[in-house]
PDB file of N, CA and C in Angstrom:
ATOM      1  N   UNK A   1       1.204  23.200   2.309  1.00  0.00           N
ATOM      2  CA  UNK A   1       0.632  22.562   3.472  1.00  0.00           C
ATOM      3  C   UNK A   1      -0.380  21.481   3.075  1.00  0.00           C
ATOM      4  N   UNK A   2      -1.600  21.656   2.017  1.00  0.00           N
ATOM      5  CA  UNK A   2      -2.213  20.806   1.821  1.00  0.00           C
ATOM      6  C   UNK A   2      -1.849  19.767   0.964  1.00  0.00           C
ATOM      7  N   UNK A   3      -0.782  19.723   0.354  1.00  0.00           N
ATOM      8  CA  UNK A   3       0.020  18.917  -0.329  1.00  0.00           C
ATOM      9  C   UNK A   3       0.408  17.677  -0.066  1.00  0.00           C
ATOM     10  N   UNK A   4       0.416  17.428   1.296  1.00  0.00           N
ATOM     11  CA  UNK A   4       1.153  16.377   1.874  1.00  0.00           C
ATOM     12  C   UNK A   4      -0.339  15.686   2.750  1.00  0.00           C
ATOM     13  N   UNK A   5      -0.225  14.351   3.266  1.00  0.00           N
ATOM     14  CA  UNK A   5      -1.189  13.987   4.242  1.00  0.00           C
ATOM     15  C   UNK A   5      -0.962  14.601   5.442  1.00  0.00           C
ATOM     16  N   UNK A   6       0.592  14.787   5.733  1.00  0.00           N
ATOM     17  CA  UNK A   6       0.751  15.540   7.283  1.00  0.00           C
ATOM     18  C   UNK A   6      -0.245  16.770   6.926  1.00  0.00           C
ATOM     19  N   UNK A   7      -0.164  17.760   6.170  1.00  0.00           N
ATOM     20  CA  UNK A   7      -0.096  19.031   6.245  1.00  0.00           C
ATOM     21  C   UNK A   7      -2.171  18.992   5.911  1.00  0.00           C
ATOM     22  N   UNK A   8      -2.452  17.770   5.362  1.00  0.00           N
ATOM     23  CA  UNK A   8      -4.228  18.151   5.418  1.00  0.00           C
ATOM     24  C   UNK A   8      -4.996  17.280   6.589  1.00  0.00           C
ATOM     25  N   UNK A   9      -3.874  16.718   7.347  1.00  0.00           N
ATOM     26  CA  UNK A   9      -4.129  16.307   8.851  1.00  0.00           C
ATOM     27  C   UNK A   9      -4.498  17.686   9.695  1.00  0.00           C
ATOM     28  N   UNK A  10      -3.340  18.099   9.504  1.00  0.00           N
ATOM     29  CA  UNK A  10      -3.288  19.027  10.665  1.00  0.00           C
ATOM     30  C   UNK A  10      -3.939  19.958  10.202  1.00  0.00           C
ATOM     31  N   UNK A  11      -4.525  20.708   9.132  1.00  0.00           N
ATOM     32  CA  UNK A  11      -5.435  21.117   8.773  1.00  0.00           C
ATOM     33  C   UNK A  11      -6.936  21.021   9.167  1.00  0.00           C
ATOM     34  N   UNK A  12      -7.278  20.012   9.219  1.00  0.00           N
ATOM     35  CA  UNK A  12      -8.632  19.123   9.510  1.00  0.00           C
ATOM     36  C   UNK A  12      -8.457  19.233  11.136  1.00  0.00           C
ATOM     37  N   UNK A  13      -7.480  18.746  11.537  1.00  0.00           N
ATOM     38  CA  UNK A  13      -7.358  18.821  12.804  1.00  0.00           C
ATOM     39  C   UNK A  13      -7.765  20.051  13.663  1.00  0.00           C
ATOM     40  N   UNK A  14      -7.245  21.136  12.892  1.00  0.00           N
ATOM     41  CA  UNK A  14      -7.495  22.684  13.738  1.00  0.00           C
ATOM     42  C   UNK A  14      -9.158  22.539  13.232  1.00  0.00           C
ATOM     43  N   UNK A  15      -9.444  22.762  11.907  1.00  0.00           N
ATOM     44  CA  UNK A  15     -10.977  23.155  12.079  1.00  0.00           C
ATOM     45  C   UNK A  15     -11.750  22.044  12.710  1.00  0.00           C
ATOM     46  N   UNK A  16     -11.583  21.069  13.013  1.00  0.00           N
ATOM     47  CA  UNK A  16     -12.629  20.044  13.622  1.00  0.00           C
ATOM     48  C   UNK A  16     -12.780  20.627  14.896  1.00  0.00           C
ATOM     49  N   UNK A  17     -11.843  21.085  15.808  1.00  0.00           N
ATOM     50  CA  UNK A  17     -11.249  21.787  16.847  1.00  0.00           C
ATOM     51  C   UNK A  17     -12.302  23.113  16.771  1.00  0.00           C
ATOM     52  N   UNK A  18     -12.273  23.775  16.096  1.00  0.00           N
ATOM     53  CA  UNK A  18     -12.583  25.392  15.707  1.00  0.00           C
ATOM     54  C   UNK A  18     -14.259  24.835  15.664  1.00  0.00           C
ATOM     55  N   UNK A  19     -14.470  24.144  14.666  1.00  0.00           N
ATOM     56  CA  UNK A  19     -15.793  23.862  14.937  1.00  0.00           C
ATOM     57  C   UNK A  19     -16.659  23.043  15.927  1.00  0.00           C
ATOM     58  N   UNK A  20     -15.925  23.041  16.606  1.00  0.00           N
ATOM     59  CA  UNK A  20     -16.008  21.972  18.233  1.00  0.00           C
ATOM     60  C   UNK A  20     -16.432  23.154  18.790  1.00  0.00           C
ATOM     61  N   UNK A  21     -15.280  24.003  18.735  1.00  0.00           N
ATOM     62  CA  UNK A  21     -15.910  25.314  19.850  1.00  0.00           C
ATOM     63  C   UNK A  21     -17.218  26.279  19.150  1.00  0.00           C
ATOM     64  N   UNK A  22     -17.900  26.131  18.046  1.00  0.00           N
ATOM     65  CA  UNK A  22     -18.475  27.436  17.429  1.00  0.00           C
ATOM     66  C   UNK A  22     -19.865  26.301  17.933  1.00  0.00           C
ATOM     67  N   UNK A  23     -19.594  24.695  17.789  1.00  0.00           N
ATOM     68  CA  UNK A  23     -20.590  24.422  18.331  1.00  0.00           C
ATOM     69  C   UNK A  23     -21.067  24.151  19.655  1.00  0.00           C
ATOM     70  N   UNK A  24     -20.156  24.197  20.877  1.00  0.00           N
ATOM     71  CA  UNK A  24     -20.383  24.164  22.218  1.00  0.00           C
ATOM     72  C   UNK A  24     -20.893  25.601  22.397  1.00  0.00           C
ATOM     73  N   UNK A  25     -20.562  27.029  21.896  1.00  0.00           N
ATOM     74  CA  UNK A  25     -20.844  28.141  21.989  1.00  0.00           C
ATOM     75  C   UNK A  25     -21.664  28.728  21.421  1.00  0.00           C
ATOM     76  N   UNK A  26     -22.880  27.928  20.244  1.00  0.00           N
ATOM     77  CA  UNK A  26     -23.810  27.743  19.923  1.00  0.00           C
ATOM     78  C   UNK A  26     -24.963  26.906  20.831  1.00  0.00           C
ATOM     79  N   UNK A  27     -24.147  26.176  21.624  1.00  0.00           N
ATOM     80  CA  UNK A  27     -24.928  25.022  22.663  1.00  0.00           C
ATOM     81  C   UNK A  27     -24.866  25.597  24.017  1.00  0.00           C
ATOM     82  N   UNK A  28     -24.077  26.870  24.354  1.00  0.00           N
ATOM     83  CA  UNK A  28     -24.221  27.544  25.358  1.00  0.00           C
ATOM     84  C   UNK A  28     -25.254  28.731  25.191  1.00  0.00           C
ATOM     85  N   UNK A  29     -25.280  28.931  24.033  1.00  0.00           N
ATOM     86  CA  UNK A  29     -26.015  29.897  24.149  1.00  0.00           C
ATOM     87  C   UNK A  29     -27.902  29.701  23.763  1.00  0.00           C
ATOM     88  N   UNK A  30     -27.779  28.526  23.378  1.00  0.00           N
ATOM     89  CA  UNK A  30     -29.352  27.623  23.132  1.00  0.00           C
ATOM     90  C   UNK A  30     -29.578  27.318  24.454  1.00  0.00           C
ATOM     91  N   UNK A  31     -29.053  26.496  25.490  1.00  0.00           N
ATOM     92  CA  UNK A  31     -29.551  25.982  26.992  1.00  0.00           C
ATOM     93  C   UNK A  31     -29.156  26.844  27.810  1.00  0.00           C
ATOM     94  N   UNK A  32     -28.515  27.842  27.724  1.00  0.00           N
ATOM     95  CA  UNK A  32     -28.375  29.100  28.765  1.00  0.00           C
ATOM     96  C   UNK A  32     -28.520  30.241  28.678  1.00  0.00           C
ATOM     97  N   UNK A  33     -28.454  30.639  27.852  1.00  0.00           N
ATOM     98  CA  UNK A  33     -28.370  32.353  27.600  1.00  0.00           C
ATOM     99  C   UNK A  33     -29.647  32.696  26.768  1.00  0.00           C
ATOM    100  N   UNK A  34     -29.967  32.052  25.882  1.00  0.00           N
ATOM    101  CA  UNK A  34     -31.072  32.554  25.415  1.00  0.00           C
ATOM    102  C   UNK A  34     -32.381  32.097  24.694  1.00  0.00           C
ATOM    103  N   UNK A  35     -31.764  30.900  24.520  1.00  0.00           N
ATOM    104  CA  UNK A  35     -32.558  30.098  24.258  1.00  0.00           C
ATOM    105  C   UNK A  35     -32.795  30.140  22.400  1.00  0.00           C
ATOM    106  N   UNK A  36     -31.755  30.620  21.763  1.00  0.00           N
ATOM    107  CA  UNK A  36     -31.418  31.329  20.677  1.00  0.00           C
ATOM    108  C   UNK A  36     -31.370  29.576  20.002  1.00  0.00           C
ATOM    109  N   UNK A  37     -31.787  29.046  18.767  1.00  0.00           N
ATOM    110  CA  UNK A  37     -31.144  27.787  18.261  1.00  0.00           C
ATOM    111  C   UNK A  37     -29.717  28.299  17.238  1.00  0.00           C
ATOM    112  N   UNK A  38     -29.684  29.657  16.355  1.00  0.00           N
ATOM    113  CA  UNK A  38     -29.305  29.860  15.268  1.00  0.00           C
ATOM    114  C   UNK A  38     -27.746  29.334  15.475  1.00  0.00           C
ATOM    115  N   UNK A  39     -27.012  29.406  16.593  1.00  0.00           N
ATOM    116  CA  UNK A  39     -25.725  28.735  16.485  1.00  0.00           C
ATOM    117  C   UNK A  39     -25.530  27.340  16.471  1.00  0.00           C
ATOM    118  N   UNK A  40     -26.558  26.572  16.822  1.00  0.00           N
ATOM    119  CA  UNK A  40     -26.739  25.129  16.764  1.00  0.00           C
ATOM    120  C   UNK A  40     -27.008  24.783  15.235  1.00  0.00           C
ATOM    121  N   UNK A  41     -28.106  25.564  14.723  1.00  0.00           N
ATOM    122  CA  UNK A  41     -27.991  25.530  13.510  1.00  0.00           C
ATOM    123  C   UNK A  41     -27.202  25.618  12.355  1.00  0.00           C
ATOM    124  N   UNK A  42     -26.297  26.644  12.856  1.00  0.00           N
ATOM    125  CA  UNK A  42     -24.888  27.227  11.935  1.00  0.00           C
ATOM    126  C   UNK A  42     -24.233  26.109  11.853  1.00  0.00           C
ATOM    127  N   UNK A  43     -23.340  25.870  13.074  1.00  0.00           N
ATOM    128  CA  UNK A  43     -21.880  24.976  13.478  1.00  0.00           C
ATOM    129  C   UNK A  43     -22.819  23.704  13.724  1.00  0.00           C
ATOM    130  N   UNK A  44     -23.881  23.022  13.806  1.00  0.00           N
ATOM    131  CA  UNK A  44     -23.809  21.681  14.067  1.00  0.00           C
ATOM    132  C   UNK A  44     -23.492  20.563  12.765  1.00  0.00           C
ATOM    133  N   UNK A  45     -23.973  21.433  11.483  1.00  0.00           N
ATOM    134  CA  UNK A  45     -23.699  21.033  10.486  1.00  0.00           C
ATOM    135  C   UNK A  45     -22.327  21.449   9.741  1.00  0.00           C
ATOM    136  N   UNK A  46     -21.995  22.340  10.136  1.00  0.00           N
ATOM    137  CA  UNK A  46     -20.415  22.746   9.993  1.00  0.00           C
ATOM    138  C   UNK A  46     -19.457  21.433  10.286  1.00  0.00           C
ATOM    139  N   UNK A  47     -20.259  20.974  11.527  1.00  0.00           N
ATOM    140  CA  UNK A  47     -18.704  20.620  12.840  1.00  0.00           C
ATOM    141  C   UNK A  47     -19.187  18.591  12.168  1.00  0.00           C
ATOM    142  N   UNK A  48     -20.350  18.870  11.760  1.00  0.00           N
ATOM    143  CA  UNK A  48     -20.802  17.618  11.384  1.00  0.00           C
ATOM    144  C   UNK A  48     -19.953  17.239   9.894  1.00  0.00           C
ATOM    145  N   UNK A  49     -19.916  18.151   9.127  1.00  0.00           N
ATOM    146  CA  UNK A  49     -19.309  17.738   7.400  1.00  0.00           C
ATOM    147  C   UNK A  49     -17.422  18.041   8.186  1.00  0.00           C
ATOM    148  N   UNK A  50     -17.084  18.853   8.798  1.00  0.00           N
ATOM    149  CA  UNK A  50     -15.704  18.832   9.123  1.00  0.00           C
ATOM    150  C   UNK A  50     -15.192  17.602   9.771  1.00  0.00           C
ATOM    151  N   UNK A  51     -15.947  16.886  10.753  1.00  0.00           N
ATOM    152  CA  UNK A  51     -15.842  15.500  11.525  1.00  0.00           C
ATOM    153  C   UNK A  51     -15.813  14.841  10.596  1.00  0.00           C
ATOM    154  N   UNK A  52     -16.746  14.516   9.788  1.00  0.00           N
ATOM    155  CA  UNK A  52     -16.547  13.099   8.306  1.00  0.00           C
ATOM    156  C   UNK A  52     -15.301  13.676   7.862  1.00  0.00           C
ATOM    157  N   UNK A  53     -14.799  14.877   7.624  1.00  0.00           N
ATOM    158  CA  UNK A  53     -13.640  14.653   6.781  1.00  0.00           C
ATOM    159  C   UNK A  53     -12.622  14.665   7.132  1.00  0.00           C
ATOM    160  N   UNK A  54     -12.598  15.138   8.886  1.00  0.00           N
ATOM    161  CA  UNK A  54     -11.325  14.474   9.483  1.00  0.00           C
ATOM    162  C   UNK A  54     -10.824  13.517   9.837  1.00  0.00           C
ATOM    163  N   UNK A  55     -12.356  12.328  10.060  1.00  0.00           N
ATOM    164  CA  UNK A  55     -12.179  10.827   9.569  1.00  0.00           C
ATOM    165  C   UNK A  55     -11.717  10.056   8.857  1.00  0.00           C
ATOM    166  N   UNK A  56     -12.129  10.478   7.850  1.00  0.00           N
ATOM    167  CA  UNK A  56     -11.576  10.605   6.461  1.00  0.00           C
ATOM    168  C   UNK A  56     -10.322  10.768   6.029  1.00  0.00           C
ATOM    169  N   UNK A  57      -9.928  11.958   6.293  1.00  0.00           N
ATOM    170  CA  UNK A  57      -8.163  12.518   6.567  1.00  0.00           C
ATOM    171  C   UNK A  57      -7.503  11.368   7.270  1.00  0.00           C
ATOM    172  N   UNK A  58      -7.856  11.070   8.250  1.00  0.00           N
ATOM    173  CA  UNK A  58      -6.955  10.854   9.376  1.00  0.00           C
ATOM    174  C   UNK A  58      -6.782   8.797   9.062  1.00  0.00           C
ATOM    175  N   UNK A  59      -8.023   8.537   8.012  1.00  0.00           N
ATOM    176  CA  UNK A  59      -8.275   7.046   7.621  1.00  0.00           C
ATOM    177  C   UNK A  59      -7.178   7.349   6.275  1.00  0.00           C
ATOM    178  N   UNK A  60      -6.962   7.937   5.511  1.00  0.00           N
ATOM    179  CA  UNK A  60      -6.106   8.153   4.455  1.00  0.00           C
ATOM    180  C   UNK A  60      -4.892   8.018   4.760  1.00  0.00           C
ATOM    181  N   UNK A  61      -4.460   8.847   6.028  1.00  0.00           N
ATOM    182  CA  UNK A  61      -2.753   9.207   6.623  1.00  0.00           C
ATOM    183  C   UNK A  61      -2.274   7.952   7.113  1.00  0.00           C
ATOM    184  N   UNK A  62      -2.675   7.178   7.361  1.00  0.00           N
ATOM    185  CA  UNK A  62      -2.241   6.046   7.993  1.00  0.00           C
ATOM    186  C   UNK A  62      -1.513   5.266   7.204  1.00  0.00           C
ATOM    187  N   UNK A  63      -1.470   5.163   5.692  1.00  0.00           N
ATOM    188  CA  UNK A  63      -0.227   4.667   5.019  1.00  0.00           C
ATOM    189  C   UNK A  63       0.423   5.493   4.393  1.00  0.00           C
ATOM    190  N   UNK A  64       0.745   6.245   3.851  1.00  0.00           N
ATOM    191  CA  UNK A  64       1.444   7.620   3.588  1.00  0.00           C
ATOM    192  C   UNK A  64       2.433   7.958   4.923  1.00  0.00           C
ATOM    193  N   UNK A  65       1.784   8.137   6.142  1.00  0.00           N
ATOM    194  CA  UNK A  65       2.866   8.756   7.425  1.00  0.00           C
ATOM    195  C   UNK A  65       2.914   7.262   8.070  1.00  0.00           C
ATOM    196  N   UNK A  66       2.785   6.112   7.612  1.00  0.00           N
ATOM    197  CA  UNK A  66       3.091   5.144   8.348  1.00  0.00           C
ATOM    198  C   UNK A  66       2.552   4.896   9.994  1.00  0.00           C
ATOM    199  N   UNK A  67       1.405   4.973  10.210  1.00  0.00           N
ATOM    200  CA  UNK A  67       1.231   4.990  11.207  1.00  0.00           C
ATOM    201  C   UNK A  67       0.386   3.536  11.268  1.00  0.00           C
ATOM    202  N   UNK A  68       1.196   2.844  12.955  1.00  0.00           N
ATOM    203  CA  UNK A  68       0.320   1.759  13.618  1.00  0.00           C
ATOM    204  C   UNK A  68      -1.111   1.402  13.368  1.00  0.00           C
ATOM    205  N   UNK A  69      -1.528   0.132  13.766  1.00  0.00           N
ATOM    206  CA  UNK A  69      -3.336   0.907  13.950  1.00  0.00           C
ATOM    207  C   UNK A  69      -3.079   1.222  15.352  1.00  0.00           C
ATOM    208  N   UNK A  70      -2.608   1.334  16.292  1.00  0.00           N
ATOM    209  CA  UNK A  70      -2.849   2.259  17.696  1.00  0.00           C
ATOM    210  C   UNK A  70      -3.196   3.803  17.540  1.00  0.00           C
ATOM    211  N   UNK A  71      -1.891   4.205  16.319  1.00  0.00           N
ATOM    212  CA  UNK A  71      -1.871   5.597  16.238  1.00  0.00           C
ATOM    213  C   UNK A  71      -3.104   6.230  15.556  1.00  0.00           C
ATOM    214  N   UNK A  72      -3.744   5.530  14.136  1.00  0.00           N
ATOM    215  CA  UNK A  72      -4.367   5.122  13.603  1.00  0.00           C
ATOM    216  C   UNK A  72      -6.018   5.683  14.331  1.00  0.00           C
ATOM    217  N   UNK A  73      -6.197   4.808  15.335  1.00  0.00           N
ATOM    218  CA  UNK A  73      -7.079   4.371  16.313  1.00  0.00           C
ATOM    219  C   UNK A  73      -7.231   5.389  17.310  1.00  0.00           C
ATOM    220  N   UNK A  74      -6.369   6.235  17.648  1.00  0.00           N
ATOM    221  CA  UNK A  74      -6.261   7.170  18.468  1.00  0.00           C
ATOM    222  C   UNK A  74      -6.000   8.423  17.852  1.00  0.00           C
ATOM    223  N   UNK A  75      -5.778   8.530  16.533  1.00  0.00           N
ATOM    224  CA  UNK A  75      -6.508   9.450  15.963  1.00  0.00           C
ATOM    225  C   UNK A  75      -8.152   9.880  15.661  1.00  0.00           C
ATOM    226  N   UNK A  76      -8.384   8.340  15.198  1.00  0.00           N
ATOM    227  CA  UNK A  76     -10.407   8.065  15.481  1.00  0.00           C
ATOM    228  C   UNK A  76     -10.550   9.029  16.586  1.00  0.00           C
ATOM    229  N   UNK A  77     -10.268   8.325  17.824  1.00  0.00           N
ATOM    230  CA  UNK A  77     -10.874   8.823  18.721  1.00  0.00           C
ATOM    231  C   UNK A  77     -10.453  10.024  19.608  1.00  0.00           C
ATOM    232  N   UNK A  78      -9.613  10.520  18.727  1.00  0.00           N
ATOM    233  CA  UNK A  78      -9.734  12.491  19.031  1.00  0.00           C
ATOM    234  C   UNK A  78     -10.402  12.634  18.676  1.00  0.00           C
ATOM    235  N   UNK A  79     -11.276  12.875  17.672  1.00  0.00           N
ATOM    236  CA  UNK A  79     -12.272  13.471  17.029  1.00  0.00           C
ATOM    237  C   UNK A  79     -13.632  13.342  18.237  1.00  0.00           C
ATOM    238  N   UNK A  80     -13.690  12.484  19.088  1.00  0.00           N
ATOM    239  CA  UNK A  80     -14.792  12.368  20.041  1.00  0.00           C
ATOM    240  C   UNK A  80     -14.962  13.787  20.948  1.00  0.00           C
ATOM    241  N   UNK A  81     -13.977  13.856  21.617  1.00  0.00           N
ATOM    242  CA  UNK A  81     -13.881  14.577  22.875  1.00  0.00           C
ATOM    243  C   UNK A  81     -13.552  15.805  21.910  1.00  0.00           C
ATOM    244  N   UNK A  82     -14.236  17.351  22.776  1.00  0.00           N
ATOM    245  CA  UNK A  82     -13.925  18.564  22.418  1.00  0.00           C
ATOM    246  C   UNK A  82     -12.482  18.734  22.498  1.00  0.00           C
ATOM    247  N   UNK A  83     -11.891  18.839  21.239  1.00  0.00           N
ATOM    248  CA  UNK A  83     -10.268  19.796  21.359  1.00  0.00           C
ATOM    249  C   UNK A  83      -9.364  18.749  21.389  1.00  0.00           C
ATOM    250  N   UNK A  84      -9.782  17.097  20.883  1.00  0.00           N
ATOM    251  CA  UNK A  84      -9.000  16.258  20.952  1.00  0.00           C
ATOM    252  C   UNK A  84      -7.953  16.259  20.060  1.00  0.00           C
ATOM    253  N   UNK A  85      -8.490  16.426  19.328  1.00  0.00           N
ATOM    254  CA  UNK A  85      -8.035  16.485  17.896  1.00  0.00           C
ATOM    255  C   UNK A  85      -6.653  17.520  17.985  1.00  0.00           C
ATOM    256  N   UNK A  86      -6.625  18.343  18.786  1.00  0.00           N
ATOM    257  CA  UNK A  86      -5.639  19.232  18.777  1.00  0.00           C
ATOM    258  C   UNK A  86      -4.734  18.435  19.909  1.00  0.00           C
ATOM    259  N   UNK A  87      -5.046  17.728  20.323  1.00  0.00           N
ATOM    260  CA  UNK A  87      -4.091  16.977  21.523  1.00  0.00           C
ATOM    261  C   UNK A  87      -3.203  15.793  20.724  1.00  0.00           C
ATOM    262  N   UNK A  88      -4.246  15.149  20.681  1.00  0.00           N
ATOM    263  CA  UNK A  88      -3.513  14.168  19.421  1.00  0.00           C
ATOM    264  C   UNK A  88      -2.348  14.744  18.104  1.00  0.00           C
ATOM    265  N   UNK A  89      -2.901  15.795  17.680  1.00  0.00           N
ATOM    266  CA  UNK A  89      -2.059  16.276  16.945  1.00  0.00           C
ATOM    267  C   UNK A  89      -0.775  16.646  17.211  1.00  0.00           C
ATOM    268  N   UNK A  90      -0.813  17.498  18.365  1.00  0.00           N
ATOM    269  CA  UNK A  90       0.528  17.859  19.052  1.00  0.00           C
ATOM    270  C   UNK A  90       1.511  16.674  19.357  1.00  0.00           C
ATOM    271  N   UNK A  91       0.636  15.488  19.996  1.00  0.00           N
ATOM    272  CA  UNK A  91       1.169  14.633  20.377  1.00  0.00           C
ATOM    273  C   UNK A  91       1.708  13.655  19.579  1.00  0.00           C
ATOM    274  N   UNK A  92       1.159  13.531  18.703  1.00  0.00           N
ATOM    275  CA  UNK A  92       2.101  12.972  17.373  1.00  0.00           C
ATOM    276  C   UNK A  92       3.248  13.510  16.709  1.00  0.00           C
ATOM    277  N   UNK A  93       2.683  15.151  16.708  1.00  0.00           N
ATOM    278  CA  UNK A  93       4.137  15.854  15.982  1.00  0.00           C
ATOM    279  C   UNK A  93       5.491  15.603  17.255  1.00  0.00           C
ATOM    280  N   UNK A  94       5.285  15.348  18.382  1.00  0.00           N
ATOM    281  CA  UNK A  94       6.041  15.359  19.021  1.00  0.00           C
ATOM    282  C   UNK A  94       6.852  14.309  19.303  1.00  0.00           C
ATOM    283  N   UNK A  95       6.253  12.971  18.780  1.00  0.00           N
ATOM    284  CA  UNK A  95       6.600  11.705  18.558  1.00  0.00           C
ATOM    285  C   UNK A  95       6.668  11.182  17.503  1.00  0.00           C
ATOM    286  N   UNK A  96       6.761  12.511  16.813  1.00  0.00           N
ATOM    287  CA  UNK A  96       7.574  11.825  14.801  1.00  0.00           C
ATOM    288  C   UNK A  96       6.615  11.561  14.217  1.00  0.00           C
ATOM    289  N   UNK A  97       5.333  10.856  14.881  1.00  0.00           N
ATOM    290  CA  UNK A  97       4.335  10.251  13.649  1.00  0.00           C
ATOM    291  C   UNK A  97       4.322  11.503  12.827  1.00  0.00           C
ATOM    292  N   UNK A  98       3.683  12.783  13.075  1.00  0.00           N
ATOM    293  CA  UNK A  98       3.182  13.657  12.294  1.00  0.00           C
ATOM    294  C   UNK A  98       4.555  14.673  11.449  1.00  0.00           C
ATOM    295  N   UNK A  99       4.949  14.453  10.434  1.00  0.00           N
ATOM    296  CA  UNK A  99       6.353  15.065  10.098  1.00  0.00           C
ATOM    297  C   UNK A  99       5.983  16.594   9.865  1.00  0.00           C
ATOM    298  N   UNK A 100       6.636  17.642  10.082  1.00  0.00           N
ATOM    299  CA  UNK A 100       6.088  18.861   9.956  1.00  0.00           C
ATOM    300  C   UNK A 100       7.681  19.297   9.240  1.00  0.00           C
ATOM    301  N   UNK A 101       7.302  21.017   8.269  1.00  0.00           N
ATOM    302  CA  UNK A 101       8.687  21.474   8.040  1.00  0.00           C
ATOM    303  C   UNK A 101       8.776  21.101   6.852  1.00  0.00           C
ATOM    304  N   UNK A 102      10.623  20.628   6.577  1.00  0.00           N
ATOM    305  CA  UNK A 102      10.771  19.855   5.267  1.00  0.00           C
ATOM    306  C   UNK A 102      10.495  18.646   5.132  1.00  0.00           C
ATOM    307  N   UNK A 103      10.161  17.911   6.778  1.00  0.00           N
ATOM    308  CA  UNK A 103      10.248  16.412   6.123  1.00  0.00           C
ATOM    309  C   UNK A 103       8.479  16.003   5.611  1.00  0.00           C
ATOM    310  N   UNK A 104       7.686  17.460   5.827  1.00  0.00           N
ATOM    311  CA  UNK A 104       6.478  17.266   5.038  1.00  0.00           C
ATOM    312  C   UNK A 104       6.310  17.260   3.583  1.00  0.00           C
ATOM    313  N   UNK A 105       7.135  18.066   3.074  1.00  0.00           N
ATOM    314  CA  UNK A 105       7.266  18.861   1.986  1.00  0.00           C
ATOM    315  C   UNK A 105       7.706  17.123   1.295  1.00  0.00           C
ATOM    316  N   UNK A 106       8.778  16.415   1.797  1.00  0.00           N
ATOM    317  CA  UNK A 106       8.979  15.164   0.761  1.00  0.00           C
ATOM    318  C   UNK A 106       7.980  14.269   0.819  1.00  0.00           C
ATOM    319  N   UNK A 107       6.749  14.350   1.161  1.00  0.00           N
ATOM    320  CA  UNK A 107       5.977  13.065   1.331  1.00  0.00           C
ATOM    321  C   UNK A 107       5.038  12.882   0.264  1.00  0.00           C
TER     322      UNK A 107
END
């Protein structure tokens, strides 16, 4: 899986995702519930070093999986919105950009 650019896309992709939620649920529980910081503390720097490197990832894949700058560009900006990143992802594998399977394995 990490072998290929598809396979450390979509990698990056789930934890940017995963750490999206450990930090909204760190941020729910600082302004509502308890006023606790320690999950803001945990995941903000988590979700912060996982974001640079899905940037990163996703700035690499773009000649390897051949992608537009639209696709390119709209990978950037999953990473904004909570859980984008998992939208985009789907939505590429579903439109070929993202090759999954064997046609990852040849890249």
């Amino acid at each position: 899986m990490l072998a290929s650019p598809a396979g450390r896309f979509r990698l990056l992709a789930l934890a940017e995702a995963v750490s999206w939620a450990g930090l909204l649920i760190g941020m729910f529980f600082k302004y509502v519930v308890v006023e606790n910081e320690i999950g803001v503390k945990v995941f903000g720097p988590v979700h912060g070093a996982v974001f640079v490197a899905y940037v990163l990832v996703a700035l690499l894949a773009h000649g390897p999986l051949r992608w537009d700058v639209r696709t390119t560009v709209l990978a950037l900006v999953a990473s904004i919105p909570p859980f984008g990143t998992i939208v985009f992802e789907r939505w590429a594998s579903r439109t070929g950009r993202l090759p999954s399977g064997a046609r990852t394995a040849e890249n």
